[in-house]
N, C-alpha and C. Protein backbone atom coordinates (compact mmCIF):
# COMPACT_ATOMS: atom_id res chain seq x y z
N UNK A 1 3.47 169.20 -104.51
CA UNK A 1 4.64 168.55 -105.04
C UNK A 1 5.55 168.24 -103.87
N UNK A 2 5.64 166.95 -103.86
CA UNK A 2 6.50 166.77 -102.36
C UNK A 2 7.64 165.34 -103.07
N UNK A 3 8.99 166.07 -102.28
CA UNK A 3 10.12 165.00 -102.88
C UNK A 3 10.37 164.24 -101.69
N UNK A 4 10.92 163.06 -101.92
CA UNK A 4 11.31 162.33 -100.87
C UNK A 4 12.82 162.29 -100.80
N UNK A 5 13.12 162.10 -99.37
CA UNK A 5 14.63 162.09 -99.41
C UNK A 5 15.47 161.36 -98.43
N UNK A 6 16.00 160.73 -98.78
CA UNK A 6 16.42 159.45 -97.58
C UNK A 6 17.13 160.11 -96.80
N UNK A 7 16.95 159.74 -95.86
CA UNK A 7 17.78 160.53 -94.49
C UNK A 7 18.99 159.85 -94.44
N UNK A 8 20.49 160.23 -94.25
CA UNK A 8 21.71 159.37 -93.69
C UNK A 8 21.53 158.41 -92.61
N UNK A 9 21.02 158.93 -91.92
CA UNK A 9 20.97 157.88 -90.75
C UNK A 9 20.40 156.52 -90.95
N UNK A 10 19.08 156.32 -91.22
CA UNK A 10 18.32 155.44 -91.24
C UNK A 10 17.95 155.25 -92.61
N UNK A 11 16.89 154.34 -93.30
CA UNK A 11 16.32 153.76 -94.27
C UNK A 11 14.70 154.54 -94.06
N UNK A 12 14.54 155.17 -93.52
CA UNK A 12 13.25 156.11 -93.50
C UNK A 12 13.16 157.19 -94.60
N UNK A 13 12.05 157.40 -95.22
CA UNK A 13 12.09 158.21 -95.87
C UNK A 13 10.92 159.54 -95.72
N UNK A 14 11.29 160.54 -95.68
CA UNK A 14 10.61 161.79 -95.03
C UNK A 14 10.22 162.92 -95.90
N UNK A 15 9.46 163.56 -96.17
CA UNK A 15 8.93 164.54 -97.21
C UNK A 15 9.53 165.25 -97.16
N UNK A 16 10.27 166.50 -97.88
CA UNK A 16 10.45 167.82 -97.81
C UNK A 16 9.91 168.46 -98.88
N UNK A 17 9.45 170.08 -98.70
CA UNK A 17 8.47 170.56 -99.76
C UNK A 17 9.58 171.43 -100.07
N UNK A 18 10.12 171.81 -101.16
CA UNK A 18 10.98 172.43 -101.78
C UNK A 18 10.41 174.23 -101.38
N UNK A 19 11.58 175.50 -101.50
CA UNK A 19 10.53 176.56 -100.88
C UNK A 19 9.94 176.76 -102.61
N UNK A 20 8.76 178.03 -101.87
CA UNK A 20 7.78 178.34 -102.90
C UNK A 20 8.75 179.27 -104.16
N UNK A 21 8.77 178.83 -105.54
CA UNK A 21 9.40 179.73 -106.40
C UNK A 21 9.29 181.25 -106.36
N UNK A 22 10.54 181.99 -106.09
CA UNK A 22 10.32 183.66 -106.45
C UNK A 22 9.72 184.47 -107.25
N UNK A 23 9.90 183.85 -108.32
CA UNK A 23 9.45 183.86 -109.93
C UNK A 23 8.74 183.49 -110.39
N UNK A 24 7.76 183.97 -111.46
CA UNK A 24 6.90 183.73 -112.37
C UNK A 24 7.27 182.32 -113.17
N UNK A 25 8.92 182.94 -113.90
CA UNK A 25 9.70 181.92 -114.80
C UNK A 25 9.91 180.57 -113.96
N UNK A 26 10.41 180.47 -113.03
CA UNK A 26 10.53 179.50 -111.76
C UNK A 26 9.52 178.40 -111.64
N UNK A 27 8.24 179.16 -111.66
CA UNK A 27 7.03 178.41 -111.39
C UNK A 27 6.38 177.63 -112.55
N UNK A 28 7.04 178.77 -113.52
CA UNK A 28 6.32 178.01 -114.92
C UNK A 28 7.13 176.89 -115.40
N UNK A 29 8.06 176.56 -115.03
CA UNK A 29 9.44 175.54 -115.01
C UNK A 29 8.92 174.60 -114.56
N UNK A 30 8.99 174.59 -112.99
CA UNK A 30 8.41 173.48 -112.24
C UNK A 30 7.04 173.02 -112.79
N UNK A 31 5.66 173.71 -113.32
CA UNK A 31 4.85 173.13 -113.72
C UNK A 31 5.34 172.08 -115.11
N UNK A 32 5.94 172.71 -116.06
CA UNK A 32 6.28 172.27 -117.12
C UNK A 32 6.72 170.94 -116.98
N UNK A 33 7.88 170.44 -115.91
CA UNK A 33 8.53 169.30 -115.43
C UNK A 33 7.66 168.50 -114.94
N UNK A 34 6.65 168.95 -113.68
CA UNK A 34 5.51 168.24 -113.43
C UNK A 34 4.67 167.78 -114.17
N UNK A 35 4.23 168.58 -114.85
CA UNK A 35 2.82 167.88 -115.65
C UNK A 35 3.69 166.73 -117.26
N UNK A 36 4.98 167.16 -117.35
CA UNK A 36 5.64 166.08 -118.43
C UNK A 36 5.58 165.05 -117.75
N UNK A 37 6.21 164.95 -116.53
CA UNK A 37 7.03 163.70 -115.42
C UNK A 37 5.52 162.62 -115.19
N UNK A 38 4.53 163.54 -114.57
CA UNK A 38 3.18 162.68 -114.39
C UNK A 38 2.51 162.39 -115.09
N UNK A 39 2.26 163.26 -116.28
CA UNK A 39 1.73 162.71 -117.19
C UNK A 39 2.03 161.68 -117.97
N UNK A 40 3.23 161.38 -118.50
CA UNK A 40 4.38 160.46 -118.83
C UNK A 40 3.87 159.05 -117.39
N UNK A 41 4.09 159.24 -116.13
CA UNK A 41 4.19 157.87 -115.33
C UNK A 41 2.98 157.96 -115.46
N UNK A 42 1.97 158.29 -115.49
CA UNK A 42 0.40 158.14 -115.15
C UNK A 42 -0.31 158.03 -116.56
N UNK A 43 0.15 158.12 -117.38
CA UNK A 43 -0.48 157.85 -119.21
C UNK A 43 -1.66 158.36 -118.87
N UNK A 44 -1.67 159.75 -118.71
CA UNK A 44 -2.64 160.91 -118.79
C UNK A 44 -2.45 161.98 -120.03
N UNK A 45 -3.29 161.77 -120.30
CA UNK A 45 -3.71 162.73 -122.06
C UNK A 45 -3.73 164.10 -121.95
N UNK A 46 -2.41 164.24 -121.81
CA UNK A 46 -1.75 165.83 -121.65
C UNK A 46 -1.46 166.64 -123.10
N UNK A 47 -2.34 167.25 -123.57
CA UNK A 47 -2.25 167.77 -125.06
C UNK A 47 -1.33 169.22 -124.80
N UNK A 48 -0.66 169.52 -125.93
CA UNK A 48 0.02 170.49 -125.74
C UNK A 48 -0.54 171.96 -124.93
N UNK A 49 -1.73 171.81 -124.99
CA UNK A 49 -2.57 172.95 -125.12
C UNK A 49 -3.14 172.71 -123.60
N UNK A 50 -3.28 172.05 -123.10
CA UNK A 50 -3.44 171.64 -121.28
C UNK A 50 -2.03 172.73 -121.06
N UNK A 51 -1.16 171.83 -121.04
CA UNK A 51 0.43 172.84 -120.99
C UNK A 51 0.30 174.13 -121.00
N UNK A 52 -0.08 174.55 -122.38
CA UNK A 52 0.17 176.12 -122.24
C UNK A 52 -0.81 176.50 -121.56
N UNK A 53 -2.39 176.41 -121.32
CA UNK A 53 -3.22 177.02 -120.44
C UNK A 53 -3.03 176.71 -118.88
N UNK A 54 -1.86 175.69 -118.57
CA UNK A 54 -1.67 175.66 -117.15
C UNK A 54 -0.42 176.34 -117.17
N UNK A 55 0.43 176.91 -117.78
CA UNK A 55 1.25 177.68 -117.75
C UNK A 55 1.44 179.43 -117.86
N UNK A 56 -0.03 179.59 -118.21
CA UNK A 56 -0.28 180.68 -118.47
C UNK A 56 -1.38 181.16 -116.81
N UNK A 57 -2.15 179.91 -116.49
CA UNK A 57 -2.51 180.15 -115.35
C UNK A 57 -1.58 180.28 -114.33
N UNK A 58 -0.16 179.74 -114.15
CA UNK A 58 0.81 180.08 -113.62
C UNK A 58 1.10 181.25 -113.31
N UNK A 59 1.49 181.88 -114.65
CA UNK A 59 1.70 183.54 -115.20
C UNK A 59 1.12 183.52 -113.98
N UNK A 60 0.18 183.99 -114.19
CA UNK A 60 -1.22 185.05 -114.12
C UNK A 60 -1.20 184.98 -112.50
N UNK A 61 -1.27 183.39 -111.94
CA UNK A 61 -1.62 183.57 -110.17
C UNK A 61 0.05 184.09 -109.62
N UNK A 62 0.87 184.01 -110.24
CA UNK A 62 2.17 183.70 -109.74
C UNK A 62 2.78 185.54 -109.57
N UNK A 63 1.95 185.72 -110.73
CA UNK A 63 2.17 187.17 -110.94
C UNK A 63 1.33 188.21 -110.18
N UNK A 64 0.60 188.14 -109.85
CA UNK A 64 -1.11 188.47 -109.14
C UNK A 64 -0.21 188.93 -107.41
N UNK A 65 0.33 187.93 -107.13
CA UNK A 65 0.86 186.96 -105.65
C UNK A 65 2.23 188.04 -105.34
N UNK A 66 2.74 188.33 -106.30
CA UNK A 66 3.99 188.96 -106.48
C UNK A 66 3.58 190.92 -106.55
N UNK A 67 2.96 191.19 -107.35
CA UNK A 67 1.76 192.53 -107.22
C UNK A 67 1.30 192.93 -106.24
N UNK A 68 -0.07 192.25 -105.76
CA UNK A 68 -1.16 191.87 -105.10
C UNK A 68 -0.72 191.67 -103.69
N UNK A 69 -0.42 190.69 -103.61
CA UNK A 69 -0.29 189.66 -102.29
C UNK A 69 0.78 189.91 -101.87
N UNK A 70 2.16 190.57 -101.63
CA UNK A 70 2.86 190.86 -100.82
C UNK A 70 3.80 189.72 -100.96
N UNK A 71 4.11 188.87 -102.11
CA UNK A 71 4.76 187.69 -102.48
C UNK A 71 4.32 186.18 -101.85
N UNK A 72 4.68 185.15 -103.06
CA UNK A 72 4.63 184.16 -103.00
C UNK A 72 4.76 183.42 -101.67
N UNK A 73 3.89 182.92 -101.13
CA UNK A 73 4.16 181.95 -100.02
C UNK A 73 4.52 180.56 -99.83
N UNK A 74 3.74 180.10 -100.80
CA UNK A 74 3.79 178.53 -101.07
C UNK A 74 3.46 178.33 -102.40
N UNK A 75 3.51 177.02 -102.92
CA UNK A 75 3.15 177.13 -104.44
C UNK A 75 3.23 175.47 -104.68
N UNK A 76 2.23 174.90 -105.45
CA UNK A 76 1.97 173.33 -105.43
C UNK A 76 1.65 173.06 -106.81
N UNK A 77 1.87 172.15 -107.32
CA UNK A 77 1.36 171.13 -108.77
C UNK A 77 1.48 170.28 -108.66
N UNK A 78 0.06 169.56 -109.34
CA UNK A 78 -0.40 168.10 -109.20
C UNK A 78 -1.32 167.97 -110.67
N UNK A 79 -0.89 166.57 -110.63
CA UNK A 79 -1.83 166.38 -112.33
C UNK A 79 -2.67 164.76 -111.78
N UNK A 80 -3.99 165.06 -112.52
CA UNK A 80 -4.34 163.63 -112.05
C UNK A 80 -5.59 163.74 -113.12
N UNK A 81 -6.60 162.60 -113.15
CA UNK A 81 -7.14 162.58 -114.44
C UNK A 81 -8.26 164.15 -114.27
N UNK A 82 -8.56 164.63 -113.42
CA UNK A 82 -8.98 165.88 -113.17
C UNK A 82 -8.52 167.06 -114.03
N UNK A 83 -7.42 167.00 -113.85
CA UNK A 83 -6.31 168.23 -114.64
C UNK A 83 -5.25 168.67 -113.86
N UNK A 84 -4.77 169.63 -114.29
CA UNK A 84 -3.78 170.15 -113.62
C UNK A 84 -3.96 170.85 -112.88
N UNK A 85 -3.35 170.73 -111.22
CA UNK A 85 -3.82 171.36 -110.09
C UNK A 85 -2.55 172.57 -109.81
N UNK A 86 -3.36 173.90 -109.86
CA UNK A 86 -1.81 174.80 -109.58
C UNK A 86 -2.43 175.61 -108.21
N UNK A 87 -1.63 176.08 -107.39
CA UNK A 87 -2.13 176.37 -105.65
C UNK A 87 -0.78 177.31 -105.75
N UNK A 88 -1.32 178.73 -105.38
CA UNK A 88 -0.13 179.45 -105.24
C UNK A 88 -1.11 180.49 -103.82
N UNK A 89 0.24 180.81 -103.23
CA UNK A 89 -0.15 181.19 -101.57
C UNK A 89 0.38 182.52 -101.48
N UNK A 90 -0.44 183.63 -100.67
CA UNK A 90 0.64 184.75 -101.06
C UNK A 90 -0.18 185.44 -99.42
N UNK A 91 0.42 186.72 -99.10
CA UNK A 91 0.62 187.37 -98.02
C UNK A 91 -0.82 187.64 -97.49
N UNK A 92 -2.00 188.13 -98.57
CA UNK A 92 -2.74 189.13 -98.63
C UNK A 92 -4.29 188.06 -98.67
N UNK A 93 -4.81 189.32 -97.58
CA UNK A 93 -6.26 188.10 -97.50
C UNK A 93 -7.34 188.62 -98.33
N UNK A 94 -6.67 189.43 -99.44
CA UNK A 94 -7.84 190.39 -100.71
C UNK A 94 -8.03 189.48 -101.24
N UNK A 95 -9.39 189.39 -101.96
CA UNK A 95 -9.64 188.38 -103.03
C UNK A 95 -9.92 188.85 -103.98
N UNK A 96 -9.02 188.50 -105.47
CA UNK A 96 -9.16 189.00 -106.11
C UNK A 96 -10.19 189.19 -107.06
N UNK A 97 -9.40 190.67 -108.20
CA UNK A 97 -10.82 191.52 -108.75
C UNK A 97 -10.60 191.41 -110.09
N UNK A 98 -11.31 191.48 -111.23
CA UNK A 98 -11.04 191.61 -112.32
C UNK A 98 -11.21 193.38 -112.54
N UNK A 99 -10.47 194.03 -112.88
CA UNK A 99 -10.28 195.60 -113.03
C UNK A 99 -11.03 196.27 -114.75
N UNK A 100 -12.17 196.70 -114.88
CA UNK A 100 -12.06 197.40 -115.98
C UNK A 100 -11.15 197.57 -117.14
N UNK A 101 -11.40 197.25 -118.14
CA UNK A 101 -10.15 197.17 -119.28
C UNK A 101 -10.15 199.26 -119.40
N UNK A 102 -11.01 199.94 -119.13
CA UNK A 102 -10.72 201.08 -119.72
C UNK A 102 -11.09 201.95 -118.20
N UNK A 103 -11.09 203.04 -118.14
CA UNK A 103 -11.17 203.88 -116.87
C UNK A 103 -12.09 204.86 -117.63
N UNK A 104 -12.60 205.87 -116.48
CA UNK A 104 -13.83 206.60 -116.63
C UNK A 104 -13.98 207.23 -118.01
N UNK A 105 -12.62 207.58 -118.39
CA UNK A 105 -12.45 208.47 -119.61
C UNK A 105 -12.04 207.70 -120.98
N UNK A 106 -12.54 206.05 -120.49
CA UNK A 106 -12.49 204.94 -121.73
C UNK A 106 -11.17 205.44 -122.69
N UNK A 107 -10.09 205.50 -121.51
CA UNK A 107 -8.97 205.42 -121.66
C UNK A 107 -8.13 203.53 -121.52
N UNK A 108 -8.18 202.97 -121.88
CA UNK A 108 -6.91 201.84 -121.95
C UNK A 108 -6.32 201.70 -120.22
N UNK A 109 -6.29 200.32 -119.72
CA UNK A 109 -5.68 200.72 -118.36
C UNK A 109 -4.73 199.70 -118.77
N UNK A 110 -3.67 199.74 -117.79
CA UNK A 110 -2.33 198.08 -118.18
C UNK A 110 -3.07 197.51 -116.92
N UNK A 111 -2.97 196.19 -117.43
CA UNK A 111 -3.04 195.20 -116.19
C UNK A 111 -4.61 194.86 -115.83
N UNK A 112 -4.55 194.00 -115.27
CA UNK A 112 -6.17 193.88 -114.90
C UNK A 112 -7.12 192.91 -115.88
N UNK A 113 -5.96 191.99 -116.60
CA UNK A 113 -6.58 190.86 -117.24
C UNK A 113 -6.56 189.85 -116.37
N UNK A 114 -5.75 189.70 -115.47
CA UNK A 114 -5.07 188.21 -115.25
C UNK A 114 -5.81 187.62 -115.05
N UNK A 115 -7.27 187.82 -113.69
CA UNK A 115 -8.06 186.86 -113.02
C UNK A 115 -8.98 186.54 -114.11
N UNK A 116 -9.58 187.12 -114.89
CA UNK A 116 -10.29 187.06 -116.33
C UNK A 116 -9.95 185.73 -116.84
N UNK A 117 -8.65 185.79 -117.26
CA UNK A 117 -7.77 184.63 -118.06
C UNK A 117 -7.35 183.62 -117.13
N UNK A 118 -7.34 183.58 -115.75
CA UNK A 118 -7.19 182.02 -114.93
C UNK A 118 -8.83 181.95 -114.65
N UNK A 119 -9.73 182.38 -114.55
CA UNK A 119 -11.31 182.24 -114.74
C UNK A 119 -11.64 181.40 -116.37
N UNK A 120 -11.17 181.76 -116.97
CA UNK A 120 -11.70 181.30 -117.88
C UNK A 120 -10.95 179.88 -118.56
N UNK A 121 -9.97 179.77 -118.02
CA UNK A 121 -8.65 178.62 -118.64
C UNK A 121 -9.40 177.37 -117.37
N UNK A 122 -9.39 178.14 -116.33
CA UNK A 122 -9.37 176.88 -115.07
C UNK A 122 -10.94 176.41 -115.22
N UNK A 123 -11.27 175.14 -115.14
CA UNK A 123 -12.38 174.81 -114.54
C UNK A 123 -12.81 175.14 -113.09
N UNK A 124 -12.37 175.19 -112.23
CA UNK A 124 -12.60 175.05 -110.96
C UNK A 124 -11.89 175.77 -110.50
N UNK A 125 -11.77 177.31 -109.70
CA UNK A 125 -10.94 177.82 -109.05
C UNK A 125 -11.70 178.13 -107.47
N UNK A 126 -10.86 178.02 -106.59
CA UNK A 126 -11.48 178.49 -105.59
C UNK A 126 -10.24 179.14 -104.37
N UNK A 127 -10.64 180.06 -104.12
CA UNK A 127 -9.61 180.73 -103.07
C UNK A 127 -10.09 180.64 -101.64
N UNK A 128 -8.38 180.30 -100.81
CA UNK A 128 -9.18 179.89 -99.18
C UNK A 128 -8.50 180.61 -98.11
N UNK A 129 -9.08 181.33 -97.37
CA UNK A 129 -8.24 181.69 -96.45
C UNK A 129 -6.83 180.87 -95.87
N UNK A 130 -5.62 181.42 -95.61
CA UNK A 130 -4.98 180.84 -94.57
C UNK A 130 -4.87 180.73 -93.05
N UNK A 131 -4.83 179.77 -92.25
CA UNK A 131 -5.04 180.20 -90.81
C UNK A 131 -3.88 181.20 -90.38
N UNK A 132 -2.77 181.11 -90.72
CA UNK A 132 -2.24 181.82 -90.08
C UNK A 132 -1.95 184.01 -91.05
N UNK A 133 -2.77 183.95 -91.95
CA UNK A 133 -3.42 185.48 -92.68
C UNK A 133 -2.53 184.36 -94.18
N UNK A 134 -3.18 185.83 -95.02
CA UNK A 134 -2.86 185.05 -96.39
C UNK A 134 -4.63 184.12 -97.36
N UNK A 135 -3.81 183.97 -98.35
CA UNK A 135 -4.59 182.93 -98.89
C UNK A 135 -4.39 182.13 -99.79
N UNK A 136 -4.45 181.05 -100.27
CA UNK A 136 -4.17 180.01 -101.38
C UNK A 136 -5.30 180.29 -102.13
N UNK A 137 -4.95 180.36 -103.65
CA UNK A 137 -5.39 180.24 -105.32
C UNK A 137 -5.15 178.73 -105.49
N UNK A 138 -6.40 177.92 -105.73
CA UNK A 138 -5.62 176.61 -106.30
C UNK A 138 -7.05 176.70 -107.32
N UNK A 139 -6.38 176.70 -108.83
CA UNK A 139 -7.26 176.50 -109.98
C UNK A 139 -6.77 175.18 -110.60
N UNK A 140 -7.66 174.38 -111.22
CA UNK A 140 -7.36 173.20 -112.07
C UNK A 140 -7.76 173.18 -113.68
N UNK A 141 -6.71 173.13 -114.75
CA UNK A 141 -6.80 173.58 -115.87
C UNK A 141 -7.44 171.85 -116.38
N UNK A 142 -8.66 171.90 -116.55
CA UNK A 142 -8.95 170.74 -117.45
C UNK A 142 -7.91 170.07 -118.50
N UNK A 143 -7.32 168.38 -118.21
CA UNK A 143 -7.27 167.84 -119.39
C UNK A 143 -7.77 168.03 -120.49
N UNK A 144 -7.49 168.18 -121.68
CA UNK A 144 -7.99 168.12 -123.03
C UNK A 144 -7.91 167.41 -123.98
């Protein structure tokens, strides 16, 4: 997601990438605005239900990143006839695990759904190292 912004000086216009959201709520905002705004200029067949499963994949990496990863680094959305592209960047070069729903004594554990539920919402996920440590999550939630 990159805004443009006219510089005072001149008639040039230059990218700036807004920083990466703190928040879960933050991120799920900005997707929400994105995928209305493009879908709307691009007359892409955004069903309610694209929305909530790219918003919930939000949750899930945004939250993971914040846990996991030592916080949010960067964070991107893009919609195109593909689907919705969400890329969230965080400290930690672990890749993540899906955790047992129960522990040895098939006791109940909290937590340990999330990658489960962006696995199964996203078509395509793939995680990449960063050069400088870290790694980017970018999953794409199929149009529907």
């Amino acid at each position: 997601m990159h805004h443009k912004h006219r510089t005072s000086s001149s008639a040039t216009l230059r990218e700036v990438r807004p920083p990466a959201p703190f928040r879960p709520a933050e991120a799920r905002r900005t997707v929400e605005r994105v995928v209305t705004e493009q879908c709307r200029a691009r007359a892409l067949p955004c069903a309610p239900e694209t929305v909530a499963d790219a918003l919930l994949v939000t949750s899930e990496l945004t939250t993971n990143a914040l846990l996991h990863g030592g916080g949010i680094t960067g964070f991107d959305v893009g919609v195109d006839s593909g689907g919705v592209r969400v890329s969230v960047s965080d400290r930690s070069g672990e890749l993540p695990v899906a955790s047992p729903a129960e522990d040895e004594r098939g006791r109940t554990r909290p937590g340990g759904r999330g990658w489960p539920i962006v696995c199964r919402l996203a078509r395509d996920v793939r995680v990449a190292e960063l050069p400088c440590g870290g790694k980017c999550i970018t999953a794409v939630v199929p149009l529907h």
